[in-house]
Each structure stands twice: as C-alpha cells, then as structure tokens.
C-alpha atoms as a PDB file:
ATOM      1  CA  UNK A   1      -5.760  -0.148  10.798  1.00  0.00           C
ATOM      2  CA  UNK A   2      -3.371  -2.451  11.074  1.00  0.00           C
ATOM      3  CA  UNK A   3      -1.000  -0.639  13.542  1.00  0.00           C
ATOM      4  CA  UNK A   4      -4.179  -0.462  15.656  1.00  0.00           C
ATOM      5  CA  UNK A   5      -4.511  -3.962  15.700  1.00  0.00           C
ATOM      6  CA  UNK A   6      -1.359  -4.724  15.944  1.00  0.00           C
ATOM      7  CA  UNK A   7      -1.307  -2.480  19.477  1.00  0.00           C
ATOM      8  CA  UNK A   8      -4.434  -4.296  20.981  1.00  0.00           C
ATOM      9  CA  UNK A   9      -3.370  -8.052  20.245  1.00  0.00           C
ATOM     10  CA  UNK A  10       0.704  -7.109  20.705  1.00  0.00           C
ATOM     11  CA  UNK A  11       0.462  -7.134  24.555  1.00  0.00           C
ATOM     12  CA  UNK A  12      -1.245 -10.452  24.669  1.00  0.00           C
ATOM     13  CA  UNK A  13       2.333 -12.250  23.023  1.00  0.00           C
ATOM     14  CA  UNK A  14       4.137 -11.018  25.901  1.00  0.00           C
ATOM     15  CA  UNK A  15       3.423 -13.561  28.730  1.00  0.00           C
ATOM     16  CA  UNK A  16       4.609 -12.623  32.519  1.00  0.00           C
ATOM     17  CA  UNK A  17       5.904 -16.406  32.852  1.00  0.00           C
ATOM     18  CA  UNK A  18       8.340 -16.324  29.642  1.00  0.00           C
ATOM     19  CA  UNK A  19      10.082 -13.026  31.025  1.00  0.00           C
ATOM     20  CA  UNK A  20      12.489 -11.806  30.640  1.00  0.00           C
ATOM     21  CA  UNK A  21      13.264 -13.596  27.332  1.00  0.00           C
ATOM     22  CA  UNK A  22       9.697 -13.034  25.696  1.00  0.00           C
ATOM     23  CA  UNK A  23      10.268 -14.983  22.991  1.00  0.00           C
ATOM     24  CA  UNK A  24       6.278 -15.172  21.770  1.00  0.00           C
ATOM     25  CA  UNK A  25       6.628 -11.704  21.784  1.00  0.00           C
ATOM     26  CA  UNK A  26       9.937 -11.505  20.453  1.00  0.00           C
ATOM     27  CA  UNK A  27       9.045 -13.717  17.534  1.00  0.00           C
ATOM     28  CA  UNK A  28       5.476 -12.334  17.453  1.00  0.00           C
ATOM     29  CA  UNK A  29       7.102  -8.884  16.354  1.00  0.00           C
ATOM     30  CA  UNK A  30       9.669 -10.517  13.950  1.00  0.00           C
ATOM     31  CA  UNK A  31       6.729 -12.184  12.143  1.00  0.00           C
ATOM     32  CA  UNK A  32       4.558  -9.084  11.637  1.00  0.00           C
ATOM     33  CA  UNK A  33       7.859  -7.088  10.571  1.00  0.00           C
ATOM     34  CA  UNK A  34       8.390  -9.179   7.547  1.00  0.00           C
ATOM     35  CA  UNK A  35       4.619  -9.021   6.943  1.00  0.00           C
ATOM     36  CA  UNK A  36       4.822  -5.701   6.556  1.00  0.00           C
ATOM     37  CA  UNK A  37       7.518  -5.700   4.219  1.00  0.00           C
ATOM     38  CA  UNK A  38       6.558  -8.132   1.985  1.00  0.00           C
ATOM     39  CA  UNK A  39       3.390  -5.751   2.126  1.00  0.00           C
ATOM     40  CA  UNK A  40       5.506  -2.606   1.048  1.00  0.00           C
ATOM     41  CA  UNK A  41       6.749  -4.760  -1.460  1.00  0.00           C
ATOM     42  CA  UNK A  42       3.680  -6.446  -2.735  1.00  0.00           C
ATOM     43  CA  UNK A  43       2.454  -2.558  -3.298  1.00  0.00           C
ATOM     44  CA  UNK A  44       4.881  -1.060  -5.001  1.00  0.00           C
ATOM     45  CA  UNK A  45       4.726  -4.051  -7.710  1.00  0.00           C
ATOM     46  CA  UNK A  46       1.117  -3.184  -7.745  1.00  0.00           C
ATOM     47  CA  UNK A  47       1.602   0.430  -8.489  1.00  0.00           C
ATOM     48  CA  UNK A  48       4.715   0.147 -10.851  1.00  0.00           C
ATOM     49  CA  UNK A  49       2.292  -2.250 -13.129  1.00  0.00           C
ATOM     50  CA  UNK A  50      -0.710   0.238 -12.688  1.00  0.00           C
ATOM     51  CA  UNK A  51       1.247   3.091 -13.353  1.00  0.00           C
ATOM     52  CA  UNK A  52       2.834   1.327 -16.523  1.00  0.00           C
ATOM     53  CA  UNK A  53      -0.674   0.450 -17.450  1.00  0.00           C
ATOM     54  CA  UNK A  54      -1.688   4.013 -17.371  1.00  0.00           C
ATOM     55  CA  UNK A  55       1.021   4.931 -19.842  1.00  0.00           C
ATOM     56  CA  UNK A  56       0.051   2.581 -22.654  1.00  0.00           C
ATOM     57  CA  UNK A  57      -3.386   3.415 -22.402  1.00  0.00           C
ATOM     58  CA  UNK A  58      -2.606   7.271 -22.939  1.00  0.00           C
ATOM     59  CA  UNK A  59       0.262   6.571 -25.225  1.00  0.00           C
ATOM     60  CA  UNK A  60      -2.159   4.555 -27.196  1.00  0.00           C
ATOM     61  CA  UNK A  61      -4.637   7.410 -27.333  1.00  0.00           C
ATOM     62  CA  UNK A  62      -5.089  10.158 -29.560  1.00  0.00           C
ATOM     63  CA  UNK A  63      -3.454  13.483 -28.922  1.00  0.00           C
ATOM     64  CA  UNK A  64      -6.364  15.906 -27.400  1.00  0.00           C
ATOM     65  CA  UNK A  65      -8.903  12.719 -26.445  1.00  0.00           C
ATOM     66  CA  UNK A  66      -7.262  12.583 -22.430  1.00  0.00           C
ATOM     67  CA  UNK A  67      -8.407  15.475 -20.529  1.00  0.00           C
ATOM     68  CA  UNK A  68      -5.649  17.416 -19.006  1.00  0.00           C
ATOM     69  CA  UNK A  69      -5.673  17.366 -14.846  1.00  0.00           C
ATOM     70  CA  UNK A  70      -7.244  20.450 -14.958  1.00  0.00           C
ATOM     71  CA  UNK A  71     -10.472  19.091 -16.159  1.00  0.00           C
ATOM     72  CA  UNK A  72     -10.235  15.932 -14.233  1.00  0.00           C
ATOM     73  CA  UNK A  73      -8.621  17.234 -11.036  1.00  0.00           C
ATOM     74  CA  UNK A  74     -11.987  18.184  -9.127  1.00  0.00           C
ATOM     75  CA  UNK A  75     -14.246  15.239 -11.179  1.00  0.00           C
ATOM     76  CA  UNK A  76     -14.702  13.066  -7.946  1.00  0.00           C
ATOM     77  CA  UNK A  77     -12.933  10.707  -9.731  1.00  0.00           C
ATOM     78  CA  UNK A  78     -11.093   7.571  -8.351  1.00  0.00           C
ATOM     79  CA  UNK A  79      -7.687   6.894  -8.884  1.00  0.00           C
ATOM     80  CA  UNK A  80      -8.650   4.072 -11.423  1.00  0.00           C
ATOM     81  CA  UNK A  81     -10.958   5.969 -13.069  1.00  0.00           C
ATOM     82  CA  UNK A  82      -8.493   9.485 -13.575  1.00  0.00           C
ATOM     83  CA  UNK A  83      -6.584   8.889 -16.446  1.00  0.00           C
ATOM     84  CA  UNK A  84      -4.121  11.685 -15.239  1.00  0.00           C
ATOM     85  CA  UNK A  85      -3.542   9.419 -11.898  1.00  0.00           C
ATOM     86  CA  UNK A  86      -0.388   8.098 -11.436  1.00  0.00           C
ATOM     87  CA  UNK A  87       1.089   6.444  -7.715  1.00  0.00           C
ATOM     88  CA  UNK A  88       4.163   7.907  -6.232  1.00  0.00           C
ATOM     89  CA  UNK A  89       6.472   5.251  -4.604  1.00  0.00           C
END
C-alpha cells in the first residue's frame, strides 16, 4: 500500500521549475527511505519480542497441552492466536 502511494504523490515533489536539481524530490525520497527503515526496524523488534513471547508461554506449558502444527495448521487461526506461529525475519 504504501509503495502505491508513494507512486501517486512521488511525481507531485518533482516540480518542472526546480529542475534539474529537484531537490523536493530529492529530499522527498531521502525522507521516505529512512521511513522505511526505521519501519523494517520497528518490525523486526516487534517480532523478535512476539516470537520470544511465544516461547515462554509454551516453555511454561505442560508437555502434551500445545497442539502440534498438525492440528493447528488448517484451524483458521491467526498468527496470535496459533501457538505453533512463529515470524521469520
């Protein structure tokens, strides 16, 4: 979505009267680069915690009480709610 967005508003940061410098544009694109990595960032802190998360809750469990991903691979379950679910990053 936001690559989408980004390609509809992008052309409207490069004005005909700055060229050929561009520098809206120029700094336009520098901006949303370190957007987006503060984003990738932001997300793999997220899914390092969750996935931690995930592991004391089943270490804390009783052997035999979390179903193996058999049984919950096809539940129409979310990732939150799959106790087999972990992220890859």
């Amino acid at each position: 979505m936001g690559a989408c967005i980004g390609n509809i508003a992008g052309p409207f940061f490069f004005k005909s009267e700055q060229a050929p410098g561009y520098k809206l544009g120029i700094s336009a694109m520098l901006v949303a680069n370190c957007l987006e990595l503060i984003l990738f960032v932001l997300f793999r802190i997220m899914f390092v915690r969750a996935n931690k998360a995930k592991d004391r809750l089943a270490a804390e469990r009783q052997e035999g009480s979390i179903p193996d991903s058999q049984e919950t691979a096809f539940a129409d379950l979310t990732d939150r709610q799959n106790p087999n679910f972990r992220y890859v990053y």
